[in-house]
N, C-alpha and C. Protein backbone atom coordinates (compact mmCIF):
# COMPACT_ATOMS: atom_id res chain seq x y z
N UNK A 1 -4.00 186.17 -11.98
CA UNK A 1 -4.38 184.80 -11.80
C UNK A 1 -4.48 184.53 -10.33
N UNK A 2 -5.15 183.58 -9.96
CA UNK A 2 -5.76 183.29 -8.74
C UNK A 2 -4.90 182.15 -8.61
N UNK A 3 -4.44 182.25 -6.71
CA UNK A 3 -3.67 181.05 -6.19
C UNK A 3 -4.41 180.09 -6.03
N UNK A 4 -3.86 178.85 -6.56
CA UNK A 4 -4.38 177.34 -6.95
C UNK A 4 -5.30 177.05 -5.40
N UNK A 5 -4.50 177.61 -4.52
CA UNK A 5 -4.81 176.98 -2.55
C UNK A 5 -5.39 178.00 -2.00
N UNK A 6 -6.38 178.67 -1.92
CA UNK A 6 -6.66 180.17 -0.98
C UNK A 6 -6.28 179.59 0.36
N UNK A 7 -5.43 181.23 1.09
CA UNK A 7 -5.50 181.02 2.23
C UNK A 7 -6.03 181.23 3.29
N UNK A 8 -7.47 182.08 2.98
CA UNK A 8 -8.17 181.77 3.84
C UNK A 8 -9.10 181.06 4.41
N UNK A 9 -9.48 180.81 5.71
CA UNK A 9 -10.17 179.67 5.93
C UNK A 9 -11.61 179.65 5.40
N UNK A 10 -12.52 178.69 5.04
CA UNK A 10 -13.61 178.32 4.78
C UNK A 10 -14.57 178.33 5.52
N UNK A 11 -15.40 179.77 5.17
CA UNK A 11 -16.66 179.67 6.58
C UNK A 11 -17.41 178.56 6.45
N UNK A 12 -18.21 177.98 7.24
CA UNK A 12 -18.63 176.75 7.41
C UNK A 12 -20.43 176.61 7.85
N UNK A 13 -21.10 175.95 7.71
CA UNK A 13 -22.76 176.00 8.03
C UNK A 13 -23.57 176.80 7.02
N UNK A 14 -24.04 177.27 7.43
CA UNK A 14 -25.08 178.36 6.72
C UNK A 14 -23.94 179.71 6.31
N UNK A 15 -23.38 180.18 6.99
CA UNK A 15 -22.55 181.30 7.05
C UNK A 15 -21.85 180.49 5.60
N UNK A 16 -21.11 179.51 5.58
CA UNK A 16 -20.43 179.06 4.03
C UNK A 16 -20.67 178.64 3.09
N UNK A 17 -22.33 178.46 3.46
CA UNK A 17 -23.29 178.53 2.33
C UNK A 17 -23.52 179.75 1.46
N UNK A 18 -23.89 180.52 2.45
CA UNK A 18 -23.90 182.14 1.70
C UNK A 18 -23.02 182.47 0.98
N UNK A 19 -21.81 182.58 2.04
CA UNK A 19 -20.58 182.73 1.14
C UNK A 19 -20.09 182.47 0.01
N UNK A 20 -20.24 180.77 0.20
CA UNK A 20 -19.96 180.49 -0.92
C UNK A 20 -21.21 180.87 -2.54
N UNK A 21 -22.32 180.79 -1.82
CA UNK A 21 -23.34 180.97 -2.96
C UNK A 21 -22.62 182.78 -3.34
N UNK A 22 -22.22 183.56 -3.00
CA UNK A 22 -22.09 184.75 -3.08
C UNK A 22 -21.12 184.89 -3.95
N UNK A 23 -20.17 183.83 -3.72
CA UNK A 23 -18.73 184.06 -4.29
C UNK A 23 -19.38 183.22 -6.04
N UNK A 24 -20.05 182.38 -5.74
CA UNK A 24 -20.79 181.89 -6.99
C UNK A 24 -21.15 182.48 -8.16
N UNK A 25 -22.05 183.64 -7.35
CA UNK A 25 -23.05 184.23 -8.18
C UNK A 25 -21.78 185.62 -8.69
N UNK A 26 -20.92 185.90 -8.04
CA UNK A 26 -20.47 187.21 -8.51
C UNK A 26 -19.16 186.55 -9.50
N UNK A 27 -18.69 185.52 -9.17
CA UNK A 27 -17.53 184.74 -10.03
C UNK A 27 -18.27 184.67 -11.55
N UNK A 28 -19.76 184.33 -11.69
CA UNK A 28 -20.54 184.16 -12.34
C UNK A 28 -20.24 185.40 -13.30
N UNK A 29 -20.86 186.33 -12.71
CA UNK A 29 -21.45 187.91 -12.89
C UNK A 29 -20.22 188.48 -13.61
N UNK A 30 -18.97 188.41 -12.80
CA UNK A 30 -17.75 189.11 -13.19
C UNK A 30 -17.15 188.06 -14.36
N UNK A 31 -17.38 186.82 -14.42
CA UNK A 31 -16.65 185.86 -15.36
C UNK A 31 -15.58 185.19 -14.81
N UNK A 32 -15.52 185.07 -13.68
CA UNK A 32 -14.65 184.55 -12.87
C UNK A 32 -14.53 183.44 -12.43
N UNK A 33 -14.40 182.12 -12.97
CA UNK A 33 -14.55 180.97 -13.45
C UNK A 33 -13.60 180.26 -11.94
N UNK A 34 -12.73 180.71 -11.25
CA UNK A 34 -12.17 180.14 -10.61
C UNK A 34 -12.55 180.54 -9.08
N UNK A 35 -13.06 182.30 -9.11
CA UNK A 35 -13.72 182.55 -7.99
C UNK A 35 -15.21 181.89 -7.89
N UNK A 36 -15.99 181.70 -8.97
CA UNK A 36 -17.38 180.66 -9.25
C UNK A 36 -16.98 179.29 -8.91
N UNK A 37 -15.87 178.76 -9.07
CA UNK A 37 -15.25 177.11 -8.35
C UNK A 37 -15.18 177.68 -7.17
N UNK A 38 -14.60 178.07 -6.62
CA UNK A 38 -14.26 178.30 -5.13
C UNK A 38 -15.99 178.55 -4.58
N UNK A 39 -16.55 179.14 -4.97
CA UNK A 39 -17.42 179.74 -4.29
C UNK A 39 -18.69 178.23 -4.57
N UNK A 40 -18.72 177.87 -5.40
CA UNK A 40 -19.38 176.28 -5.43
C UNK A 40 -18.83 175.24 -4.70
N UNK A 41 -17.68 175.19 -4.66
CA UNK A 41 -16.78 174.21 -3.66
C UNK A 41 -17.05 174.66 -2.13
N UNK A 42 -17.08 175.91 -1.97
CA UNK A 42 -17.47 176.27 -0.65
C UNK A 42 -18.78 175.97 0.00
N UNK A 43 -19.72 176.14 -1.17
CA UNK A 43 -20.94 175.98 -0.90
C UNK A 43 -21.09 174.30 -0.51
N UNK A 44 -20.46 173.49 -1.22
CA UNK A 44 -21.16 172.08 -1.54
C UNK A 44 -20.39 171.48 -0.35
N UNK A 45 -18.88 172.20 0.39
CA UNK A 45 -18.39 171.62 1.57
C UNK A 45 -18.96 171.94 2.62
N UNK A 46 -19.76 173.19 2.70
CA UNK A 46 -20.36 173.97 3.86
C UNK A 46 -21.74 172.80 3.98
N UNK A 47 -22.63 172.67 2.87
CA UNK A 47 -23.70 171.90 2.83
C UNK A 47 -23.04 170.30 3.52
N UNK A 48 -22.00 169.51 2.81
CA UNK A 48 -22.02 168.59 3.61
C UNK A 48 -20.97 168.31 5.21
N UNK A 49 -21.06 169.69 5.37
CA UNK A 49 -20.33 169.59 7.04
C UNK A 49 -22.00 169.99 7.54
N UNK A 50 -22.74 170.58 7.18
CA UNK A 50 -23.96 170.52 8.00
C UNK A 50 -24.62 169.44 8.17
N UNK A 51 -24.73 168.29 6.66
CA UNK A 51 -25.06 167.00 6.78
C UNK A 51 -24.55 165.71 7.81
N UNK A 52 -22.94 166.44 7.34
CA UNK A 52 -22.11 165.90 8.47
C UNK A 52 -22.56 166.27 9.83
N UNK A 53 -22.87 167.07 10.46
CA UNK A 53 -23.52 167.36 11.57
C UNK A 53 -24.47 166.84 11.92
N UNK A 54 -25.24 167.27 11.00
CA UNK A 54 -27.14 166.09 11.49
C UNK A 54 -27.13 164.86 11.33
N UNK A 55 -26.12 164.31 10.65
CA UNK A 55 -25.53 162.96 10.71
C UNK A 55 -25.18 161.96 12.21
N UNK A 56 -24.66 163.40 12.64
CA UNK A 56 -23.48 163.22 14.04
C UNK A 56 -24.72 163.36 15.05
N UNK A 57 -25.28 164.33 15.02
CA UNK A 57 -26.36 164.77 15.95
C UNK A 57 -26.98 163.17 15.96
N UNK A 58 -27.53 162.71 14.41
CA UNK A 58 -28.43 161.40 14.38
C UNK A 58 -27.87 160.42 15.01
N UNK A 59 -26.87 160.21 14.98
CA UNK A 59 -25.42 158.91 15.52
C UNK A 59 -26.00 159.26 17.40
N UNK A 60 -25.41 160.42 17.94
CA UNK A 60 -25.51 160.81 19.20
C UNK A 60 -27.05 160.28 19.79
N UNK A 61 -28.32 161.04 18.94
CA UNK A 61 -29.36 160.90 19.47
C UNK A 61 -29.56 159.06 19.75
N UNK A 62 -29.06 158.87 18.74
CA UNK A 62 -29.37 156.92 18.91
C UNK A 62 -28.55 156.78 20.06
N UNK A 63 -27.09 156.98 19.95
CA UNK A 63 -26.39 156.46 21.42
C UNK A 63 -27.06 156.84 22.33
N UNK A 64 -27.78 157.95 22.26
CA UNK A 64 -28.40 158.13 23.80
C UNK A 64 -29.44 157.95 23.64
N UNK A 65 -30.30 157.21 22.90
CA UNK A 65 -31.74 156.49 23.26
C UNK A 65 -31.31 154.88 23.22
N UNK A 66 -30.27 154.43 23.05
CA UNK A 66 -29.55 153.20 23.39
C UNK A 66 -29.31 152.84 24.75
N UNK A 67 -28.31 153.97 24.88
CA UNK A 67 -27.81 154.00 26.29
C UNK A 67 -29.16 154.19 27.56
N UNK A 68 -30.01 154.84 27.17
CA UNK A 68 -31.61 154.95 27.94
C UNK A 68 -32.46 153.76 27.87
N UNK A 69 -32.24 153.36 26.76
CA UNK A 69 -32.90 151.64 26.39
C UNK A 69 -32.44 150.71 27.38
N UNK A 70 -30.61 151.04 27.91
CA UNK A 70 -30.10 149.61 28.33
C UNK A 70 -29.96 150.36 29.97
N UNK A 71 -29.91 151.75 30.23
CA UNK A 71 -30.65 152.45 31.43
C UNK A 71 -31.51 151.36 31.64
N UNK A 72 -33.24 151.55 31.37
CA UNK A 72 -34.50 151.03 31.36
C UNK A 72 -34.03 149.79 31.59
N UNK A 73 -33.54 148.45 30.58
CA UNK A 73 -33.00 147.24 30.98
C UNK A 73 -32.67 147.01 32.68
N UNK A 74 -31.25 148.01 32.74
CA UNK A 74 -30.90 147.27 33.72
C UNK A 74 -31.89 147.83 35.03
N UNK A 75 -32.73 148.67 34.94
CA UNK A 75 -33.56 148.75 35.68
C UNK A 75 -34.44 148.00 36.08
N UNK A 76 -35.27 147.35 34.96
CA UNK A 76 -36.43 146.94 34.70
C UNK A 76 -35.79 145.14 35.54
N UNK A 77 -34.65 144.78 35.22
CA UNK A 77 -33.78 144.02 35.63
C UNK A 77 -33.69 144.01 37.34
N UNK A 78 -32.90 144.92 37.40
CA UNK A 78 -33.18 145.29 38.91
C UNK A 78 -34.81 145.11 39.64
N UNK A 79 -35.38 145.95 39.00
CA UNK A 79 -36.73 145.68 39.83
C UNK A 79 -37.36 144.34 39.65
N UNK A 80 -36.83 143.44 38.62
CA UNK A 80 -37.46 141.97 39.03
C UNK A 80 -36.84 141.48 39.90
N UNK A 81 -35.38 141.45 39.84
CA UNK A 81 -34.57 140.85 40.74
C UNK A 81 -34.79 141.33 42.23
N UNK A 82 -35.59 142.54 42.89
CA UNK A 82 -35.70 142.92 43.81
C UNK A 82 -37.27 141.92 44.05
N UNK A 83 -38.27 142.27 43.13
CA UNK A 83 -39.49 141.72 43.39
C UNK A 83 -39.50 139.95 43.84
N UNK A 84 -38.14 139.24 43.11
CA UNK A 84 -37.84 137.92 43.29
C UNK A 84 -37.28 137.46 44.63
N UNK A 85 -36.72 138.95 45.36
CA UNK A 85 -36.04 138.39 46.79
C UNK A 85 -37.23 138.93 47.49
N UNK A 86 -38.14 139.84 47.43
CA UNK A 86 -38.87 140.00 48.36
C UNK A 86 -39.91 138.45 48.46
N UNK A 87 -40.40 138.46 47.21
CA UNK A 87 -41.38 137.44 47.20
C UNK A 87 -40.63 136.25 47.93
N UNK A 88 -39.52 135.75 47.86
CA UNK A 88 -38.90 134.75 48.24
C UNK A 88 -39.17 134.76 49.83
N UNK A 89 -38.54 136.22 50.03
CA UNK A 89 -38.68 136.61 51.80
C UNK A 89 -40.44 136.45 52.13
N UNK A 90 -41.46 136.94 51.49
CA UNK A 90 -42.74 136.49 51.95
C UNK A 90 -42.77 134.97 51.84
N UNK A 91 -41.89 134.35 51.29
CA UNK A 91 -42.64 132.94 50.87
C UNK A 91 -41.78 132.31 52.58
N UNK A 92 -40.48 133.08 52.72
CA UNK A 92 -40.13 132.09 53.91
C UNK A 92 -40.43 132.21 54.89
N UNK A 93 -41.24 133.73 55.53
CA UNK A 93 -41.41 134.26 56.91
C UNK A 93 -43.04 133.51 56.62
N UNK A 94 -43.58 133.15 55.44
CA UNK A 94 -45.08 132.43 55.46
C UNK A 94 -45.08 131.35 55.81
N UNK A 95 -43.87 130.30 55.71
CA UNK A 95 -43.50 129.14 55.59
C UNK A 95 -42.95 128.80 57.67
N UNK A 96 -42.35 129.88 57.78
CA UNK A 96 -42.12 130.19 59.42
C UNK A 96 -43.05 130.89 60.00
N UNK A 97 -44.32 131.10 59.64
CA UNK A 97 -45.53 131.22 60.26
C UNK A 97 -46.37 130.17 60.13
N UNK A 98 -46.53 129.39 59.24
CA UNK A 98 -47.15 128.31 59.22
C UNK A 98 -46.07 127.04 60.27
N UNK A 99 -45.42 126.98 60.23
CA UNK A 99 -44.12 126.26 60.81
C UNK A 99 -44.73 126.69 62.50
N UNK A 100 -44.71 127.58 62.75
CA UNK A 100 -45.18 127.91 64.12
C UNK A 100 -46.71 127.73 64.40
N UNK A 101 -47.35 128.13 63.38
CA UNK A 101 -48.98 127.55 63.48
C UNK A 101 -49.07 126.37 63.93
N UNK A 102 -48.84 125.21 62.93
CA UNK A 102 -48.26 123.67 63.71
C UNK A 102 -47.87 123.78 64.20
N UNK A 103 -46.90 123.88 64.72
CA UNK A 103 -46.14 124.04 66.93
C UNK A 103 -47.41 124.24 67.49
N UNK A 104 -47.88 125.21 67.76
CA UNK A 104 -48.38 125.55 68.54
C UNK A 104 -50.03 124.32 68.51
N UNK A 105 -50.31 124.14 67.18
CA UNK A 105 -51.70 123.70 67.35
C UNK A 105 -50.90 122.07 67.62
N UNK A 106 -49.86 121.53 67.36
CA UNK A 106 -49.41 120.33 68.23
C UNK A 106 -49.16 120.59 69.84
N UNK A 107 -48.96 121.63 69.99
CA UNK A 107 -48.88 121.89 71.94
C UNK A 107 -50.04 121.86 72.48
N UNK A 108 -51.48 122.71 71.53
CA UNK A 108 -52.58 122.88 72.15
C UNK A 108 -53.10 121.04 72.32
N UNK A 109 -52.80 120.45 71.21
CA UNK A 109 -53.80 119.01 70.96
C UNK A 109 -52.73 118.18 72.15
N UNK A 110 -51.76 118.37 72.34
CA UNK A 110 -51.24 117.54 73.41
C UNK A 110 -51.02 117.89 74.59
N UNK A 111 -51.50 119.21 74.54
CA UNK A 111 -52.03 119.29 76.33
C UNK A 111 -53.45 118.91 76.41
N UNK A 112 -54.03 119.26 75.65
CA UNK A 112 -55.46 118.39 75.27
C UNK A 112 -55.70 116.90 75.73
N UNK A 113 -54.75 116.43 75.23
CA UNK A 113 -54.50 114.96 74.96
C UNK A 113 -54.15 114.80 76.80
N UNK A 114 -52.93 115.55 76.89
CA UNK A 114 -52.31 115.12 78.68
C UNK A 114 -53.35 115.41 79.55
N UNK A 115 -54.32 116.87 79.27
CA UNK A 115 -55.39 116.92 80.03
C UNK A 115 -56.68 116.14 80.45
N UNK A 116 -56.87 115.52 78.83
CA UNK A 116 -57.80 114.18 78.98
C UNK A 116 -57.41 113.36 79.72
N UNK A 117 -56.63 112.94 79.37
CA UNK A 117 -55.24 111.59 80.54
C UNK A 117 -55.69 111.87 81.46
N UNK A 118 -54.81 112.96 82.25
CA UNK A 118 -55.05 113.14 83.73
C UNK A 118 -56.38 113.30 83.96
N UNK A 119 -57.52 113.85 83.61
CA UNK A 119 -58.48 113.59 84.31
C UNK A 119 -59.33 111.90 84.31
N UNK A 120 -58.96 111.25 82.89
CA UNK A 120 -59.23 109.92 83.16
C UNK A 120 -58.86 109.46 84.63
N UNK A 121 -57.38 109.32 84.44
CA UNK A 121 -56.81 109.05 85.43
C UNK A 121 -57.44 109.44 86.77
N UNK A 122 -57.72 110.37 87.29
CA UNK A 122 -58.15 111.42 88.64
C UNK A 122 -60.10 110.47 88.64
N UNK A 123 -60.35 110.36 87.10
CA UNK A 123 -61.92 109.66 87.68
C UNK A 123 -60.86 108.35 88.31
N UNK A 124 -60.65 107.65 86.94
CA UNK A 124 -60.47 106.45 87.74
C UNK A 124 -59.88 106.42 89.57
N UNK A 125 -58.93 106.90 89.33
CA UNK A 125 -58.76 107.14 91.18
C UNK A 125 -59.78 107.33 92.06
N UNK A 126 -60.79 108.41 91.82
CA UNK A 126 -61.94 108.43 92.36
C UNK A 126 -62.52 107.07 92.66
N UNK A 127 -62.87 106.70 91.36
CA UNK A 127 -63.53 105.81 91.29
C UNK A 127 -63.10 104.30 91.93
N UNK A 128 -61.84 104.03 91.98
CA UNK A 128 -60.92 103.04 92.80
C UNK A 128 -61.33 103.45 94.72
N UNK A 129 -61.12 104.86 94.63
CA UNK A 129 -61.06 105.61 96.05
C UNK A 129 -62.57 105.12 96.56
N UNK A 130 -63.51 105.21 95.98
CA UNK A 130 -65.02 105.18 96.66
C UNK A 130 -65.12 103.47 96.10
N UNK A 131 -64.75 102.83 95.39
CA UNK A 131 -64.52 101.31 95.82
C UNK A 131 -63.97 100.92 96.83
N UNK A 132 -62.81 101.39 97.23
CA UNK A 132 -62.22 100.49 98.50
C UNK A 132 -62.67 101.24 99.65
N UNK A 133 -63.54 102.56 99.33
CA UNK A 133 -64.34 102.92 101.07
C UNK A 133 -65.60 102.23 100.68
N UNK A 134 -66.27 101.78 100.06
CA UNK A 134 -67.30 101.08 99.59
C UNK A 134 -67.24 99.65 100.33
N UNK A 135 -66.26 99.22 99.74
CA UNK A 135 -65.61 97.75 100.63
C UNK A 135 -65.23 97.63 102.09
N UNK A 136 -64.96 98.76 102.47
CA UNK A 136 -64.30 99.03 104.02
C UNK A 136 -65.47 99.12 104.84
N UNK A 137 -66.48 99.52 104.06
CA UNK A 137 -67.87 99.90 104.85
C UNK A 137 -68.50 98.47 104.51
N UNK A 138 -68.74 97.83 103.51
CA UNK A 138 -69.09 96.44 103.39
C UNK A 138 -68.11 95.40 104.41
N UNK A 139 -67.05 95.81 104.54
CA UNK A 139 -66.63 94.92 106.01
C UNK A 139 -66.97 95.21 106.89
N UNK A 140 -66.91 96.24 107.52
CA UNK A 140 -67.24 96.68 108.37
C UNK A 140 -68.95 96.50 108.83
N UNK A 141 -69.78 96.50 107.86
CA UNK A 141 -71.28 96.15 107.67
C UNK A 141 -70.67 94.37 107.71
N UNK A 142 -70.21 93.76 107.28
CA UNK A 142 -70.23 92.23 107.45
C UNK A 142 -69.61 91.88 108.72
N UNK A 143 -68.13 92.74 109.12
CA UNK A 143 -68.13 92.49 110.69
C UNK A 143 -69.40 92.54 111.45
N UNK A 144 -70.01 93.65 111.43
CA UNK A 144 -70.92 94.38 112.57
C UNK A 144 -71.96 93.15 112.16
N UNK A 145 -71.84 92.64 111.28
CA UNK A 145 -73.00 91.71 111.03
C UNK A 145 -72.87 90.33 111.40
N UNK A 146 -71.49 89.64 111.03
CA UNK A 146 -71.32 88.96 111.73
C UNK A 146 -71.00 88.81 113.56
N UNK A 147 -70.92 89.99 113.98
CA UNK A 147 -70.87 90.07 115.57
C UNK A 147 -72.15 89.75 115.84
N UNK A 148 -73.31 90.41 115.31
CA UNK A 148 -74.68 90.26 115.72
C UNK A 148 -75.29 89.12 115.56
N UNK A 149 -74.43 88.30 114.61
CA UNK A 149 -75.65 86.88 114.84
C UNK A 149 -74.22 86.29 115.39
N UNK A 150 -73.15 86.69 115.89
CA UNK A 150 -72.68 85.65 116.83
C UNK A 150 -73.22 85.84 118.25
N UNK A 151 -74.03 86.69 118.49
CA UNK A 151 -73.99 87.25 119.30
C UNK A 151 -75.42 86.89 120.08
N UNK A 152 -76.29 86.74 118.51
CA UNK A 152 -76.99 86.14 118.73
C UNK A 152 -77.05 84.53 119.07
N UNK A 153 -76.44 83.87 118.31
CA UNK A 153 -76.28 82.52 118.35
C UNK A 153 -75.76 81.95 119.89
N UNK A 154 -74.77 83.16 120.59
CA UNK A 154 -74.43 82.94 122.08
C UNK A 154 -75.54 83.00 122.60
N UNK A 155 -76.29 84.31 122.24
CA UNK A 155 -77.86 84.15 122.99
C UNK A 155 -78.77 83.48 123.12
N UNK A 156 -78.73 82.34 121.91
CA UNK A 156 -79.36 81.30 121.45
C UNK A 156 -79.33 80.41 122.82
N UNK A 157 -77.85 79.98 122.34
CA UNK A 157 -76.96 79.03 123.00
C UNK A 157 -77.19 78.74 124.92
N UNK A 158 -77.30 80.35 124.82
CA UNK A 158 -77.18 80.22 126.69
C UNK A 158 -78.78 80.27 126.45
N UNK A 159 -79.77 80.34 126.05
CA UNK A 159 -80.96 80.10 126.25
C UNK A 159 -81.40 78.94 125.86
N UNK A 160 -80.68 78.27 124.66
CA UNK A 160 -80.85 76.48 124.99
C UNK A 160 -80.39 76.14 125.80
N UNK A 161 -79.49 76.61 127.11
CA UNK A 161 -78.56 76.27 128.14
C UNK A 161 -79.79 76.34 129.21
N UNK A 162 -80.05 76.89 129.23
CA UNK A 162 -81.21 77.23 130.16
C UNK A 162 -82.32 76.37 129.83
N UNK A 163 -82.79 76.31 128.59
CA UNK A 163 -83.87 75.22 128.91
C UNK A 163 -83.56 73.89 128.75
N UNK A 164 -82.24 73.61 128.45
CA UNK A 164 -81.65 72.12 128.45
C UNK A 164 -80.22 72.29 129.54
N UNK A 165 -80.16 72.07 130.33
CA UNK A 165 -79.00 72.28 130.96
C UNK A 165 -77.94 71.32 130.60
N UNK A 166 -78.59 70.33 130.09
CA UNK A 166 -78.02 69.07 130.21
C UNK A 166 -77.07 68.77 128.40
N UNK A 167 -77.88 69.65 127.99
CA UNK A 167 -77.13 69.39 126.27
C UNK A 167 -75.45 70.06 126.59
N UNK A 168 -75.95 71.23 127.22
CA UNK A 168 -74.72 72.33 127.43
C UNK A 168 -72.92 71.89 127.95
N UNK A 169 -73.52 70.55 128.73
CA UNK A 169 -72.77 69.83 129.55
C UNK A 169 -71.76 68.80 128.15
């Protein structure tokens, strides 16, 4: 009679498939009803430790197309969050180029502006300047003018003196 527990261990995969199909077919053959259990029990544990395996393999392959999924995430994550500070940085060095555009086109229009000024200013001076030599020469033309008919009028005078001696008196 055969011990209820064998003690040896149970080959396992394909190898305890055979086995066991072997121990099957000859438990069979010889009439051996308990070596044909063993050798079916072997077989049907060997079959589901391989299931068990491609099971495990299936479990693994998902964790690691999971774990690659949430890889990709935090990537895909990252690269917006990078694309969001750059764009931000173009939006402020655009914003401090335009910021300086105005400066500058307010410096150009108000030296513009001070340059118009001052040359107003510089005509008008001119123009004040050749008025009052304008006038200086119009006195000077009204002195010289009034000397000449006083000058005349003395000439007058001493020549009505001469032919009236007597008015002069």
């Amino acid at each position: 009679m055969a011990d209820p527990q064998p003690t040896e261990e149970l080959a396992t995969g394909t190898v305890g498939r055979v086995v066991g199909k072997v121990k099957s077919t000859v438990g069979s053959l010889v009439d051996n009803e308990e070596l044909e259990r063993e050798g079916n029990l072997q077989q049907a544990g060997a079959e589901a430790e391989v299931r068990s395996e491609r099971e495990m393999e299936a479990v693994e392959q998902e964790q690691a197309e999971v774990e690659l999924q949430e890889q990709r995430l935090e990537a895909e994550t990252e690269r917006e969050r990078l694309k969001a500070e750059i764009e931000a940085e173009q939006r402020r060095e655009q914003a401090e180029q335009t910021a300086q555009e105005k400066e500058l086109a307010a410096a150009r229009e108000a030296a513009q502006k001070r340059a118009g000024v001052e040359a107003s200013e510089r005509a008008q001076e001119q123009a004040a300047d050749e008025a009052e030599q304008r006038a200086v020469r119009e006195r000077a033309a009204a002195a010289a003018e009034a000397q000449r008919i006083e000058q005349a009028a003395n000439q007058a005078e001493a020549a009505a003196d001469v032919i009236d001696p007597e008015v002069a008196k």
